[in-house]
Protein backbone atom coordinates (compact mmCIF):
# COMPACT_ATOMS: atom_id res chain seq x y z
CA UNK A 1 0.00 0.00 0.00
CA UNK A 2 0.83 3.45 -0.82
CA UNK A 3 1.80 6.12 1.98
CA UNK A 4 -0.51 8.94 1.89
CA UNK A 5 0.26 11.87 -0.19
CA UNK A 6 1.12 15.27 2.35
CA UNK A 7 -1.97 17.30 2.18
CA UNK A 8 -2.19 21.10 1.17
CA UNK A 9 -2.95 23.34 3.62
CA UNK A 10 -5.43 24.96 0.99
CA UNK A 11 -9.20 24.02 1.58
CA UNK A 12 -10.56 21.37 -0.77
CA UNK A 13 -13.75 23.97 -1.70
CA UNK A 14 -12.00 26.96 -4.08
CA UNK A 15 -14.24 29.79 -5.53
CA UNK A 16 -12.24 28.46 -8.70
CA UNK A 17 -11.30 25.34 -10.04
CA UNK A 18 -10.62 23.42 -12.97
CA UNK A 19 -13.53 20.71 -13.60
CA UNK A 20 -11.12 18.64 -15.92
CA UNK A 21 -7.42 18.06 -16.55
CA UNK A 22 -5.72 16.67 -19.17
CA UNK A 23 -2.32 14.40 -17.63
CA UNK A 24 -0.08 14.72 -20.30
CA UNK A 25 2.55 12.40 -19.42
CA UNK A 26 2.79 8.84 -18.13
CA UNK A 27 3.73 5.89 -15.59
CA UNK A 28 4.20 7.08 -12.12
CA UNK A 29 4.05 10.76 -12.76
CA UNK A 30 0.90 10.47 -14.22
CA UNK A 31 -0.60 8.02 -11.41
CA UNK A 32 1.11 11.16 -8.52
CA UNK A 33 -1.05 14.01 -10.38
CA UNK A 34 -4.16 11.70 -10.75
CA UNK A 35 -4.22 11.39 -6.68
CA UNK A 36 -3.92 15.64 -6.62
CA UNK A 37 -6.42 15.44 -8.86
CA UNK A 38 -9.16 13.36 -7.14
CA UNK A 39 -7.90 15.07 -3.96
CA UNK A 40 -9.01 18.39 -5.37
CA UNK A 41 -12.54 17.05 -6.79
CA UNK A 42 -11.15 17.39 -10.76
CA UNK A 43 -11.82 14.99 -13.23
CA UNK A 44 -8.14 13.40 -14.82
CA UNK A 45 -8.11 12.92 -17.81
CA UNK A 46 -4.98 10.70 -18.93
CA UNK A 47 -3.11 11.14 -22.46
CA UNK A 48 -1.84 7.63 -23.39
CA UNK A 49 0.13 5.79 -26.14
CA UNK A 50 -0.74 2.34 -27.61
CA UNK A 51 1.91 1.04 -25.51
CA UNK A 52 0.49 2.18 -22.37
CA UNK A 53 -3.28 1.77 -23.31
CA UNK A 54 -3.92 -1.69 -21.23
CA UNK A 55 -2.23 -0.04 -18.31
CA UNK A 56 -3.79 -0.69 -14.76
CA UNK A 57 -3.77 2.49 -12.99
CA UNK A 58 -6.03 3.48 -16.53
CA UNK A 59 -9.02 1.46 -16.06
CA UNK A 60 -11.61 2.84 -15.19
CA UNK A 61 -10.72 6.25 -15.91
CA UNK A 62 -11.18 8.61 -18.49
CA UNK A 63 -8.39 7.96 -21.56
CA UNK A 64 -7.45 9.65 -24.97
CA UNK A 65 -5.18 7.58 -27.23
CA UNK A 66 -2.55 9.54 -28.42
CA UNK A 67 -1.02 7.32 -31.52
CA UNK A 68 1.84 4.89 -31.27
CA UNK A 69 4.50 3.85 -28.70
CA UNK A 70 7.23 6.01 -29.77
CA UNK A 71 7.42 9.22 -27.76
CA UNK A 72 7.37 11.41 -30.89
CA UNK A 73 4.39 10.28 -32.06
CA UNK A 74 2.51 10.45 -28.95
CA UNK A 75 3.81 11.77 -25.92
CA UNK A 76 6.01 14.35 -27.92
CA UNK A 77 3.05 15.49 -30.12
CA UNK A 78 2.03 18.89 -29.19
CA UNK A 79 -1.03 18.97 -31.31
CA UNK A 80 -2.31 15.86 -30.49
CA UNK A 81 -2.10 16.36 -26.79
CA UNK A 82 -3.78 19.51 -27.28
CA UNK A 83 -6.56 18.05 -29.46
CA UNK A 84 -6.81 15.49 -26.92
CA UNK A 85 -7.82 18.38 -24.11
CA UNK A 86 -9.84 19.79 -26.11
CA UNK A 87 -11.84 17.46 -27.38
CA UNK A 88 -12.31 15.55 -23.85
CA UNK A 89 -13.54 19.20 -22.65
CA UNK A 90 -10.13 19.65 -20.20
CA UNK A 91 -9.35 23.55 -19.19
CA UNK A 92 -5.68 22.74 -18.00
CA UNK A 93 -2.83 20.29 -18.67
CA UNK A 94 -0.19 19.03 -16.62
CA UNK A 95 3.07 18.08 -18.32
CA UNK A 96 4.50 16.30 -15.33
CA UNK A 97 8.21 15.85 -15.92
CA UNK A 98 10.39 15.07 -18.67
CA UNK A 99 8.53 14.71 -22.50
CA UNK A 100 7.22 18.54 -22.97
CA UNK A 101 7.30 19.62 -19.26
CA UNK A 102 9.87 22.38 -20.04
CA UNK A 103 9.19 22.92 -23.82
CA UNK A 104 7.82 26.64 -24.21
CA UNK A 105 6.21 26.05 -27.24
CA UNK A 106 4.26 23.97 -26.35
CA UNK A 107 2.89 25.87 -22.71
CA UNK A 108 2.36 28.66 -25.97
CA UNK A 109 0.15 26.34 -27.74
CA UNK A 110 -1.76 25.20 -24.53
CA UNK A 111 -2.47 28.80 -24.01
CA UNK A 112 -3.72 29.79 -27.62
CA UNK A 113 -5.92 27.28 -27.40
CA UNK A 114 -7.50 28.90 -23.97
CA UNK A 115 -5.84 25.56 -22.34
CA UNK A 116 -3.85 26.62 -18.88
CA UNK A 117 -0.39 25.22 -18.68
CA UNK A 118 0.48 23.77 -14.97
CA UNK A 119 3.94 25.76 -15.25
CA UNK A 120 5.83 29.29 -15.67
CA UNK A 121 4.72 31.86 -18.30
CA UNK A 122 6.06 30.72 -22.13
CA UNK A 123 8.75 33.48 -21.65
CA UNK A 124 9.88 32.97 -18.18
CA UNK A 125 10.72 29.10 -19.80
CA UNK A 126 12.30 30.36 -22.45
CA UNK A 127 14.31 32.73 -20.17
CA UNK A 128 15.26 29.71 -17.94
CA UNK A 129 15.69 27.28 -20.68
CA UNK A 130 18.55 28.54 -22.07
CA UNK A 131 21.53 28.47 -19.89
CA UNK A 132 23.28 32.36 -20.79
CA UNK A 133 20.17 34.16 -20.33
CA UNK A 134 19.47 32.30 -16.96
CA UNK A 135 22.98 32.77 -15.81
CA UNK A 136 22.65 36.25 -16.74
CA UNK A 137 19.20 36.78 -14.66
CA UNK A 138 20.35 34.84 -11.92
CA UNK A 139 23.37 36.83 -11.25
CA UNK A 140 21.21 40.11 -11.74
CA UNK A 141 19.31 38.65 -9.05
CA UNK A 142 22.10 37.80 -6.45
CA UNK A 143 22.76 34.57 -6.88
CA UNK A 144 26.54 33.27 -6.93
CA UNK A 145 27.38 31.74 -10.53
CA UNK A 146 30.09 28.93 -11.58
CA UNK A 147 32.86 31.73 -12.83
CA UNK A 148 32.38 31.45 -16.77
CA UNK A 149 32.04 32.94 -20.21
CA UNK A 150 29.46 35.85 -20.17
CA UNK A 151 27.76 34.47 -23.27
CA UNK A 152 27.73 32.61 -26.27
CA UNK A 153 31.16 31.33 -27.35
CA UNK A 154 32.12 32.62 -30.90
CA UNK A 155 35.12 30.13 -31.56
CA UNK A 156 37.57 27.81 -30.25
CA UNK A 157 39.59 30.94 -29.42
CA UNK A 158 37.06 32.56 -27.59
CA UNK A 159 36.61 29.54 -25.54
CA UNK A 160 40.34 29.27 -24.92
CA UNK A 161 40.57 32.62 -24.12
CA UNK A 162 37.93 32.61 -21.00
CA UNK A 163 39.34 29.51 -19.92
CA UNK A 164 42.77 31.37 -19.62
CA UNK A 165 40.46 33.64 -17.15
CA UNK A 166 38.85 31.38 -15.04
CA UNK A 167 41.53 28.63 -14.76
CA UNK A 168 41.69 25.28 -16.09
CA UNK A 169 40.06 22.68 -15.73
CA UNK A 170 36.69 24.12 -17.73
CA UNK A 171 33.73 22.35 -18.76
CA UNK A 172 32.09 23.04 -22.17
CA UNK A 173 28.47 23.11 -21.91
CA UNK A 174 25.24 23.63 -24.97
CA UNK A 175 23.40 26.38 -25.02
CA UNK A 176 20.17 24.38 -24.79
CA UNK A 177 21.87 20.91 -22.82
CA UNK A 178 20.32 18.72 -20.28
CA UNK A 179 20.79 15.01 -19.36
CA UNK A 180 24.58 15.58 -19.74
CA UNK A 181 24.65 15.77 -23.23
CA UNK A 182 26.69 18.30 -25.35
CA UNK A 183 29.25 19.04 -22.20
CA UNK A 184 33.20 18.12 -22.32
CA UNK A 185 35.66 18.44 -20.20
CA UNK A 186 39.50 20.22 -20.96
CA UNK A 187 42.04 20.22 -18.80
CA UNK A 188 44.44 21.96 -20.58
CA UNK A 189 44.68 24.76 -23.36
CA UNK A 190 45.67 21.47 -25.83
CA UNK A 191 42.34 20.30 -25.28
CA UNK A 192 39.68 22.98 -25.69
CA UNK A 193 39.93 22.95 -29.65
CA UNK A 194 38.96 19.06 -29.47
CA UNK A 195 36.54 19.68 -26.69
CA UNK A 196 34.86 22.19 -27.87
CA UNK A 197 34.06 20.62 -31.47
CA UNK A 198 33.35 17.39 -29.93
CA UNK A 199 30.52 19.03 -27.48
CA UNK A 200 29.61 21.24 -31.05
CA UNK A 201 28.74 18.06 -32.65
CA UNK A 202 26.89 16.25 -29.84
CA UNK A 203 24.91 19.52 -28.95
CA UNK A 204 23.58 19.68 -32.77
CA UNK A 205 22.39 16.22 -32.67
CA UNK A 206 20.76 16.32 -29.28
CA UNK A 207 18.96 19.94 -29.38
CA UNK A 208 19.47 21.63 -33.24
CA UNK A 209 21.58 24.09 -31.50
CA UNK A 210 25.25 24.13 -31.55
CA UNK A 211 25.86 27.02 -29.13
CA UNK A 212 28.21 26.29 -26.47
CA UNK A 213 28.88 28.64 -23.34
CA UNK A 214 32.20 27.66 -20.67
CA UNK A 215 32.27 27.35 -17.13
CA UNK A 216 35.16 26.80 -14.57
CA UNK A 217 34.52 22.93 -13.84
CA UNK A 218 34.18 22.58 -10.24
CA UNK A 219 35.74 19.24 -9.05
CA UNK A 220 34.08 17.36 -5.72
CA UNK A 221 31.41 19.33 -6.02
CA UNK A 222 27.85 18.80 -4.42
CA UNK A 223 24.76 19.15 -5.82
CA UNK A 224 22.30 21.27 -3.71
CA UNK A 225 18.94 22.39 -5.41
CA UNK A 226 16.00 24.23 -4.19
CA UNK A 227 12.39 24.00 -4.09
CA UNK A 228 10.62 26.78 -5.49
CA UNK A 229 6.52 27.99 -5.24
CA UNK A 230 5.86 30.91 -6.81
CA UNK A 231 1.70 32.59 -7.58
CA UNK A 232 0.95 34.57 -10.06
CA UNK A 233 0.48 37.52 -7.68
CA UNK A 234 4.55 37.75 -7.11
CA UNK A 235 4.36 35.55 -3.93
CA UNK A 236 7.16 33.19 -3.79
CA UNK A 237 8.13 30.78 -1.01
CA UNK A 238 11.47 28.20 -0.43
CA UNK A 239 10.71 24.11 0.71
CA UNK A 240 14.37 23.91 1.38
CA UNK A 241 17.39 21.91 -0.34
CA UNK A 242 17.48 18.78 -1.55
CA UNK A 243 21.26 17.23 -1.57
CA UNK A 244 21.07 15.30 -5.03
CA UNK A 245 25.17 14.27 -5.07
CA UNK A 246 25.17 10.65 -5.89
CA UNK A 247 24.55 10.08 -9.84
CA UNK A 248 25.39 8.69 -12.72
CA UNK A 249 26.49 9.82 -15.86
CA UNK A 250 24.46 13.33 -14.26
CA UNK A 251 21.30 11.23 -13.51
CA UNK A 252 20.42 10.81 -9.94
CA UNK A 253 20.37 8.25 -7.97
CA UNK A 254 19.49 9.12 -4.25
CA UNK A 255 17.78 12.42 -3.21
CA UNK A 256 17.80 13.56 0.62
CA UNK A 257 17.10 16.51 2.16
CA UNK A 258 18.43 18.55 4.23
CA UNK A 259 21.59 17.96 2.71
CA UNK A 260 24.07 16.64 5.21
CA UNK A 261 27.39 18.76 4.63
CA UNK A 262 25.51 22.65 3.90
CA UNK A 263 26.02 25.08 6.53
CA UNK A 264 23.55 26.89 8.53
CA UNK A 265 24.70 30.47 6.74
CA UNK A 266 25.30 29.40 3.43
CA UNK A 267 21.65 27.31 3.69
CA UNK A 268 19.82 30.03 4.55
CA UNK A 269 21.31 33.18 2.26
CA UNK A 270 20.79 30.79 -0.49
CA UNK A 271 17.13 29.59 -0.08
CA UNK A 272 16.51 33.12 0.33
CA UNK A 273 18.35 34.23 -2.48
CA UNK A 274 16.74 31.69 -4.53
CA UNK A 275 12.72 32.74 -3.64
CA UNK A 276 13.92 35.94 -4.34
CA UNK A 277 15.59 35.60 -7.62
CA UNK A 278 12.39 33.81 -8.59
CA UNK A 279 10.54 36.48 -7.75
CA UNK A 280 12.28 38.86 -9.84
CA UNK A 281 11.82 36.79 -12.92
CA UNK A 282 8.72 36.30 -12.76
CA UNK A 283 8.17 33.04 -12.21
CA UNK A 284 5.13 30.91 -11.48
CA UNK A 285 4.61 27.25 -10.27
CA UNK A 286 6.80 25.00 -8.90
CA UNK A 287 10.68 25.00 -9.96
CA UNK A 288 13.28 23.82 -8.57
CA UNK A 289 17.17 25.47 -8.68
CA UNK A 290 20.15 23.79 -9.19
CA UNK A 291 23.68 24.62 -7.38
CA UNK A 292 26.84 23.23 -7.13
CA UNK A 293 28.08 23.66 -3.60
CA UNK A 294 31.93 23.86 -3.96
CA UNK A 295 35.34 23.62 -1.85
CA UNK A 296 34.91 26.53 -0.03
CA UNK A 297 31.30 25.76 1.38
CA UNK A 298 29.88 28.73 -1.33
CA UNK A 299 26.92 27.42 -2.97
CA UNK A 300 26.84 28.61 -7.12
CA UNK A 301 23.93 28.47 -9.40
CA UNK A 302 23.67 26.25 -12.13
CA UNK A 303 20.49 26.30 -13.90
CA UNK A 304 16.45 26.13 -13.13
CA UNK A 305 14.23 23.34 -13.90
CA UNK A 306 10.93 24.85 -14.80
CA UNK A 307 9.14 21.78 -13.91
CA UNK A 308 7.87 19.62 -11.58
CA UNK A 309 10.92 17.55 -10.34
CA UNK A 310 11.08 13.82 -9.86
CA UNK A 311 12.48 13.83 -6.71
CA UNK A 312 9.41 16.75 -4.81
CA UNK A 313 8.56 14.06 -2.80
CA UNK A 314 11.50 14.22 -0.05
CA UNK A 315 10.35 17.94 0.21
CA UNK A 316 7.15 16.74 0.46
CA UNK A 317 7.69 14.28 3.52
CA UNK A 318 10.07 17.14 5.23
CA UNK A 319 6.86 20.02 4.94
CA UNK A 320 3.77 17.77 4.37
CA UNK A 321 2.76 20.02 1.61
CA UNK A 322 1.13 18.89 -1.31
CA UNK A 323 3.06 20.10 -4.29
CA UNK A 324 1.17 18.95 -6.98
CA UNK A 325 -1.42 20.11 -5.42
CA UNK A 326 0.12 23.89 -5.20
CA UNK A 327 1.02 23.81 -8.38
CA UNK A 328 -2.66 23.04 -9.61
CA UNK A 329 -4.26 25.67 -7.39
CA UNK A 330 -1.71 28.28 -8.38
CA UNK A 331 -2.77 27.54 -11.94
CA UNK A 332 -6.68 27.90 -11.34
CA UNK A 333 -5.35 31.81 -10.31
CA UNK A 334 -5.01 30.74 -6.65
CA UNK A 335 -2.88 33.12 -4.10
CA UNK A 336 -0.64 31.01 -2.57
CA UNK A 337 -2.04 29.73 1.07
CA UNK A 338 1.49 29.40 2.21
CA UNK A 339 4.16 32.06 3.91
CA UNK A 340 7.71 31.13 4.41
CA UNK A 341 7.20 31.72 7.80
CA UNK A 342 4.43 28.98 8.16
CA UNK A 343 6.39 26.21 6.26
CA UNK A 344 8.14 23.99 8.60
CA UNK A 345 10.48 21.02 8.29
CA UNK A 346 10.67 18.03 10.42
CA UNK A 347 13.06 15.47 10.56
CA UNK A 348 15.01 13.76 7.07
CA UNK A 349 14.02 12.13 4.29
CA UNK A 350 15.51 10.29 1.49
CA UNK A 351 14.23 9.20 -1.74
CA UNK A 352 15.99 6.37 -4.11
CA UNK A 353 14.39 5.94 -7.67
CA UNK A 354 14.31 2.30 -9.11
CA UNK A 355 14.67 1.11 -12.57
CA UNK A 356 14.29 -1.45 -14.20
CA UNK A 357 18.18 -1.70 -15.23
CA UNK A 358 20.59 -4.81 -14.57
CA UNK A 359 23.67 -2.69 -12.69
CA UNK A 360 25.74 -5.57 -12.91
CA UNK A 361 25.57 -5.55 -16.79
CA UNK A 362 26.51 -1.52 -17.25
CA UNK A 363 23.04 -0.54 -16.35
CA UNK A 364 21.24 -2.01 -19.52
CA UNK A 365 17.80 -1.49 -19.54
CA UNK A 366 15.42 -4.33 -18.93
CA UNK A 367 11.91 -4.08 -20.08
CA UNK A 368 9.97 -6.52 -19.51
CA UNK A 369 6.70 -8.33 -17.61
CA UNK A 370 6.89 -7.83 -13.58
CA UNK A 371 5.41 -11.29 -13.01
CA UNK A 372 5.48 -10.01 -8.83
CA UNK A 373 5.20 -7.14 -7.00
CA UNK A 374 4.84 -5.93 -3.49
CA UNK A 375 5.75 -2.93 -2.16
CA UNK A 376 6.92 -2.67 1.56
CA UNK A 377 4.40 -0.72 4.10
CA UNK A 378 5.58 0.74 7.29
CA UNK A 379 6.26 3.96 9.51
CA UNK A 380 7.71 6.52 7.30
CA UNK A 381 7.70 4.62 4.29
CA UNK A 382 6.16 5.90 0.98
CA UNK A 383 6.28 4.25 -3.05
CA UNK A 384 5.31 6.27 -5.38
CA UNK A 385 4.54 3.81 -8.45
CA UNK A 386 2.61 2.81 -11.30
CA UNK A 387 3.64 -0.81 -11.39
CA UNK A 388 2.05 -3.76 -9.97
CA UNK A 389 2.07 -7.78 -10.82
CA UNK A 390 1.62 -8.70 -14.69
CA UNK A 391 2.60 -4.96 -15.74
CA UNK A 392 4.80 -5.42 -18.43
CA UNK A 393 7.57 -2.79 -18.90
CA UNK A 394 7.30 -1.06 -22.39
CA UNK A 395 10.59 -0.35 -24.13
CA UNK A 396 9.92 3.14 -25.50
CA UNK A 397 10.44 4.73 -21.82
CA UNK A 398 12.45 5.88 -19.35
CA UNK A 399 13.15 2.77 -17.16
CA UNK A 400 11.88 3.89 -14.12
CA UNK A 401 9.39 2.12 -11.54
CA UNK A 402 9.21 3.29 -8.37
CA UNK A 403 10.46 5.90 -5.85
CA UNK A 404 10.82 4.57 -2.82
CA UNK A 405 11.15 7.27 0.03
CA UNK A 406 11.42 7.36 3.74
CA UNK A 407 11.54 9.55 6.38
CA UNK A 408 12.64 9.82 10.20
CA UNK A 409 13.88 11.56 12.73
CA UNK A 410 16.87 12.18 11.30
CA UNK A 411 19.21 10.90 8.74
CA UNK A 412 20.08 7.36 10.47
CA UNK A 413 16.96 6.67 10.88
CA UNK A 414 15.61 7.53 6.98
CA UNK A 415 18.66 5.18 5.67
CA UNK A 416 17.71 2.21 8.00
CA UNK A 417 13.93 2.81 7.27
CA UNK A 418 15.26 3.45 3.03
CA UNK A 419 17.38 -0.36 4.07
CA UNK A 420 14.33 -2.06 5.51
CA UNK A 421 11.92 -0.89 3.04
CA UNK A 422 14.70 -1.89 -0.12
CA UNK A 423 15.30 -5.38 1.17
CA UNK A 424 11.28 -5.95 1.20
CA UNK A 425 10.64 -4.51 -2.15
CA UNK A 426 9.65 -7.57 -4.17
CA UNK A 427 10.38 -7.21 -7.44
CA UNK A 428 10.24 -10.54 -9.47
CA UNK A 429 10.54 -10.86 -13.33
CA UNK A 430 13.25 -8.12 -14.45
CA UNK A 431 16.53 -7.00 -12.96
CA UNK A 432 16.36 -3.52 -10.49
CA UNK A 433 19.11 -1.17 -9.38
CA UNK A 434 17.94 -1.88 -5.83
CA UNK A 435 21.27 -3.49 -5.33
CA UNK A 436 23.45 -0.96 -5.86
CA UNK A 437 21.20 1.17 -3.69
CA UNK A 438 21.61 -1.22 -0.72
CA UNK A 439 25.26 -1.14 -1.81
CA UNK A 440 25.47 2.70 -1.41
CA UNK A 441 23.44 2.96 1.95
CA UNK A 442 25.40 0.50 3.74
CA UNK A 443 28.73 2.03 2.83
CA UNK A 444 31.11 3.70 5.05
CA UNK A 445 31.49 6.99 3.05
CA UNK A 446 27.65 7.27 2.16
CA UNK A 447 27.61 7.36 6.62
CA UNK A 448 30.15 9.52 6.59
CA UNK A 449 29.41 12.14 3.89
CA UNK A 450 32.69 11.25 2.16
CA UNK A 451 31.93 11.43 -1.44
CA UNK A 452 30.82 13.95 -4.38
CA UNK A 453 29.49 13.58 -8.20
CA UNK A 454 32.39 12.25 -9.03
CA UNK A 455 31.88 8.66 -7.23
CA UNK A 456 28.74 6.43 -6.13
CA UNK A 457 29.59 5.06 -2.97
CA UNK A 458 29.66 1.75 -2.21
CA UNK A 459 29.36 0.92 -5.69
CA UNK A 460 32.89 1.33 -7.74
CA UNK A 461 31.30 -0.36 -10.89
């Protein structure tokens, strides 16, 4: 059984609401905003491919086929998706994560269409999406940046020239990255020229944009990002840090907040540097930004997800506030019912995301049918899932299943709740990277805080 979801604070009865919602998105995210949904009295109504059609957490509910398995021709198809509201009678969509959560042509379509868009204003995403511009507005705002180029890089020379500014080693990042694509690494003045056409070449492929900017690559690094929850009215509030260090090839692995190596000062200048910078943009919804907390204990911005993040549920568990929730009110025109002064936060939590992945085989995916499942119940233990026995794993997707998180006291007790809960997962049919999160938990320098985005602890593969 699933925990409960925190609550909102907001009464269910609003003088305005949305009647119907169109979930454009799918698996567990889409399952999370259902539950806001029926929490909130508004009818769901879930966008699905072919390949997720016969899904369980679908019957009985209200569902619009969007075309075939492949993400571009379903998930990925603006029109489609808003046909699809329209023609089910939906007034708002919710993107979720991932897919066209942070795509601002497609919250501008939404809105021609007199659809609202769960997320910021079209412009405030294309501010954000697009990493000189936000670096630019960030450091308006007051935020500490990764020392860098200014802009745009115009050559190899250019970029050789900054990085004889900021000091070697530099990191080579797209214009219009994510996931860890289009960035490379030089060490050296020898190695921009080949760094810089190599992450050239990878950023055209990924994003039709070839437009590289340079930052001072910050080595043993944390990564520290904040949870943002802005109206449309200019009120803005923090739901603290989440320390999001442990990853893979940039893709997390374990989430936990607070983190366990910020300081008091540096915690609290930033979170209220960060409601404040999002305030000055502009911004609506829920957002989360990104930092790199480096050597020195100073905490520097990296960029903003204009999204809902995977990973809102350890704020969640720390606040009992219902972010999806939020997000959906602040969208119906809603003044946000929270201050900063009323949030509070209790205890730790922790959240590790399975997927279905064999880590003893280089992490290769493994779709497939889950002939058993049974997720673990206890004291501050929550899943957040889509998957139950007999689902069968399609192979178009992201392989993730499950989040599990837990919370407690304080951070021992979230990790031996996280253990517990982990070794009673059953999971029976395809391989899961629950290993190598048992493996990281019951290491020495996970316990100790002795590691960095660099390493996965516990787990040297």
């Amino acid at each position: 059984m699933e925990r409960e979801i925190p609550r909102s604070p907001n009464p269910p009865r609003m003088p305005r609401m949305f009647h119907r919602l169109l979930i454009a998105n799918r698996g567990e995210v889409a399952v999370r905003i259902a539950r806001a949904c029926d929490a909130l009295g508004i009818t769901p109504v879930f966008a699905a491919s072919a390949a997720d059609a016969d899904a369980a957490h679908l019957q009985d509910r209200e569902v619009v086929c969007l075309g075939p398995g492949r993400a571009s021709e379903s998930y990925l198809n603006m029109q489609a998706l808003v046909q699809a509201a329209r023609q089910t009678r939906c007034t708002a969509v919710h993107p979720g994560w991932g897919f066209l959560a942070e795509n601002p042509t497609f919250a501008a379509l939404c809105e021609a269409h007199g659809l609202s868009f769960l997320g910021p204003p079209p412009a405030v995403m294309r501010l954000m999406g697009k990493k000189t511009p936000a670096r630019q507005a960030m450091a308006a705002a007051g935020l500490t940046l990764i020392p860098g180029s200014d802009g745009i890089l115009d050559s190899v020379d250019d970029a050789r020239a900054v990085a004889d500014e900021v000091g070697y080693p530099v990191l080579l990042k797209a214009e219009s990255g994510g996931g860890g694509k289009g960035m490379r690494v030089a060490r050296s003045a020898d190695e921009i020229a080949a760094a810089f056409n190599d992450a050239q070449a990878e950023a055209r492929a990924a994003f039709a944009d070839d437009r590289l900017y340079l930052e001072r690559l910050i080595e043993g690094g944390r990564h520290i990002e904040i949870q943002i929850m802005a109206d449309r009215y200019g009120n803005v509030v923090h739901l603290g840090e989440r320390d999001c260090s442990i990853q893979r090839n940039h893709q997390k692995l374990i989430e936990e907040s607070p983190s366990p190596v910020l300081s008091a000062d540096e915690r609290e200048r930033t979170l209220q540097a960060a409601a404040a910078a999002a305030q000055q943009i502009g911004y609506v919804g829920a957002g989360t930004m990104e930092f790199l907390l480096d050597s020195e204990g100073v905490l520097r911005f990296m960029e903003m997800n204009t999204r809902l993040q995977v990973e809102h549920c350890v704020s969640e568990e720390r606040t009992g506030i219902d972010l999806v929730a939020e997000q959906i009110l602040v969208a119906a025109g809603h003044r946000l019912a929270l201050t900063q002064e009323a949030i509070t936060f209790e205890g730790h939590a922790i959240e590790c995301r399975i997927n279905a992945e064999d880590p003893s085989d280089n992490f290769r995916p493994a779709p497939g049918v889950i002939s058993k499942w049974a997720a673990p119940q206890g004291p501050g233990i929550r899943v957040d899932t889509h998957v139950h026995s007999g689902y069968e794993i399609p192979p178009h997707y992201d392989s993730l299943i499950c989040k599990v998180i837990t919370s407690g006291k304080d951070r021992a007790q979230a990790v031996a709740r996280m253990i517990d809960a982990l070794e009673r997962l059953t999971c029976i049919g395809v391989p899961t990277t629950i290993p190598m999160h048992l493996a990281i938990l019951r290491s020495p320098k996970f316990a100790a805080n002795d590691y960095d985005t660099r390493s996965i602890p516990g787990w040297p593969r």
